[in-house]
C-alpha atoms as a PDB file:
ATOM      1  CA  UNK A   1       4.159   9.726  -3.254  1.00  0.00           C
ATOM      2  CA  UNK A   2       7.341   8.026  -1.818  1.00  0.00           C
ATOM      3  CA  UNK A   3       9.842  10.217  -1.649  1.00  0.00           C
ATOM      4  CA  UNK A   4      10.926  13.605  -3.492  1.00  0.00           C
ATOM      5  CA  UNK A   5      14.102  15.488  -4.332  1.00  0.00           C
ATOM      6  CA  UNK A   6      16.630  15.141  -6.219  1.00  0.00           C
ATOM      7  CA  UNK A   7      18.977  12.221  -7.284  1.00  0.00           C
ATOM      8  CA  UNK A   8      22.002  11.458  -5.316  1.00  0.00           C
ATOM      9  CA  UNK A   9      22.591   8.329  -7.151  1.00  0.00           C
ATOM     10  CA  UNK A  10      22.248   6.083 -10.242  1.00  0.00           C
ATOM     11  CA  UNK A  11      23.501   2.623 -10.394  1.00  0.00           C
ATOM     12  CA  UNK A  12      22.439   0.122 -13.353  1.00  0.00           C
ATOM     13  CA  UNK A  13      23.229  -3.528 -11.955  1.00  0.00           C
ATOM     14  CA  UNK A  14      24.214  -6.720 -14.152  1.00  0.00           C
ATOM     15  CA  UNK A  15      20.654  -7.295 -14.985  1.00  0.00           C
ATOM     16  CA  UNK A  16      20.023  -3.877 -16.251  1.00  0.00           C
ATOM     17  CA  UNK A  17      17.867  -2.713 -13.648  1.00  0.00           C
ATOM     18  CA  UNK A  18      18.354   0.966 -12.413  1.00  0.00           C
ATOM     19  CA  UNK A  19      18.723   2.122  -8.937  1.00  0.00           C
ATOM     20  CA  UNK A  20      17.829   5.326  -8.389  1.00  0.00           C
ATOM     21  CA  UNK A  21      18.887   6.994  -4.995  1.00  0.00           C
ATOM     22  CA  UNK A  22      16.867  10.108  -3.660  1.00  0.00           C
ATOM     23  CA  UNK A  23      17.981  11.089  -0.668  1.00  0.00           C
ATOM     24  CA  UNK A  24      19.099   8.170   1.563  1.00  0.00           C
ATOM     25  CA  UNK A  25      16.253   6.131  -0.308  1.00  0.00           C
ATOM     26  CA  UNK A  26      16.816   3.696  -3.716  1.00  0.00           C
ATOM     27  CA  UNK A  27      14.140   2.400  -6.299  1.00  0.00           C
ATOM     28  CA  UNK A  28      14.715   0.250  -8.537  1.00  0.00           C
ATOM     29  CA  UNK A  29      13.008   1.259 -11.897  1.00  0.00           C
ATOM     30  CA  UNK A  30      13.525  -1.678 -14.946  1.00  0.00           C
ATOM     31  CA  UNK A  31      11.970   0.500 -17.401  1.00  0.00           C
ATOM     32  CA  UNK A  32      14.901   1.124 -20.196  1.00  0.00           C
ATOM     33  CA  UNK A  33      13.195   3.261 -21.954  1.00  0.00           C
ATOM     34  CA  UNK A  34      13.206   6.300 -19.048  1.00  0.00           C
ATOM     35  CA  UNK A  35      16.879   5.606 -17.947  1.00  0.00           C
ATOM     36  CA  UNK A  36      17.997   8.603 -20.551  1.00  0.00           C
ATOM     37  CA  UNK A  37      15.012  10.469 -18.679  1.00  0.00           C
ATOM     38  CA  UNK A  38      16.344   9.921 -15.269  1.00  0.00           C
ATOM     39  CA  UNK A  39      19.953  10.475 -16.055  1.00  0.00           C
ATOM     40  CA  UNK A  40      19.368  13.620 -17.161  1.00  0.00           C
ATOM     41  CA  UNK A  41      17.256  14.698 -14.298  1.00  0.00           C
ATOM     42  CA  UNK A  42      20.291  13.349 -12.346  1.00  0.00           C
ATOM     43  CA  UNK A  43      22.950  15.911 -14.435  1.00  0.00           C
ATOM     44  CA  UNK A  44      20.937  18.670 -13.942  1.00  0.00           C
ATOM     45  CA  UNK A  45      20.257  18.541 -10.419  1.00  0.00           C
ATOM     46  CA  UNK A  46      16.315  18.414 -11.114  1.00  0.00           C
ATOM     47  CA  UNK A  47      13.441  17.635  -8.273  1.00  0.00           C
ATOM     48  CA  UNK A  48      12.227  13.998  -8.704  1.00  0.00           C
ATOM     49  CA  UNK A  49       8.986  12.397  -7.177  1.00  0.00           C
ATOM     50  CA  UNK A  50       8.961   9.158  -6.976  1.00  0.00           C
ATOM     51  CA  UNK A  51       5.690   6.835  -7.037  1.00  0.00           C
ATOM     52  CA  UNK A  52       5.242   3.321  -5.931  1.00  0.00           C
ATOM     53  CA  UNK A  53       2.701   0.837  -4.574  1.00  0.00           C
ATOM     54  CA  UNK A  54       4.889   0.021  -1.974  1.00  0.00           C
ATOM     55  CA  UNK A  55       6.814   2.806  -0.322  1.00  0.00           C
ATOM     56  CA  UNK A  56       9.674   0.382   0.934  1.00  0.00           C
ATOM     57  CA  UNK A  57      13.423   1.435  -0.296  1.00  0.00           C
ATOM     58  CA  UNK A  58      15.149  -0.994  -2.113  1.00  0.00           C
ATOM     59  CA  UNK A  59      11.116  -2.248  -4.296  1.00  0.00           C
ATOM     60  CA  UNK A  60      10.234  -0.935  -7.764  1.00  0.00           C
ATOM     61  CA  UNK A  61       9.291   2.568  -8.607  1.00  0.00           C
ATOM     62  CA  UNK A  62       5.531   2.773  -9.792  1.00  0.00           C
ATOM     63  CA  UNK A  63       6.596   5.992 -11.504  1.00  0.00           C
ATOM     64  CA  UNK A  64       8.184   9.025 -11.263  1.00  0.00           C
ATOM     65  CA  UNK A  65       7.827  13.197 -12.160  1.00  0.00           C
ATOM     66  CA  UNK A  66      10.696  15.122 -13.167  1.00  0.00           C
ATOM     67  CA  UNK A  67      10.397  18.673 -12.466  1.00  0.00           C
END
């Protein structure tokens, strides 16, 4: 596990690619499908846990948990 809380941010750039911002750390996650997932987790103030091969802000999400 990278990092865990919840979302402080969501930014989709030109490409379509979602940032998502836990904390003072982003992901990227290029997934479409899971962007309504995340969103909502972001409206309601939920816990996320973020996954990823490489824990480095700023790199691609391996996957996530909503809770």
């Amino acid at each position: 596990m990278c990092t865990s809380g919840a979302i402080t941010k969501i930014f989709i750039d030109n490409n379509g690619v979602m940032e998502v911002t836990v904390g003072t750390l982003a992901y990227l996650n290029g997934n479409k499908d899971v962007y309504s997932v995340l969103t909502s987790a972001f409206v309601a103030n939920k816990l996320v846990y973020i996954y990823a091969p490489n824990c480095q802000p700023g790199t691609s999400m391996g996957g996530f948990a909503v809770r």
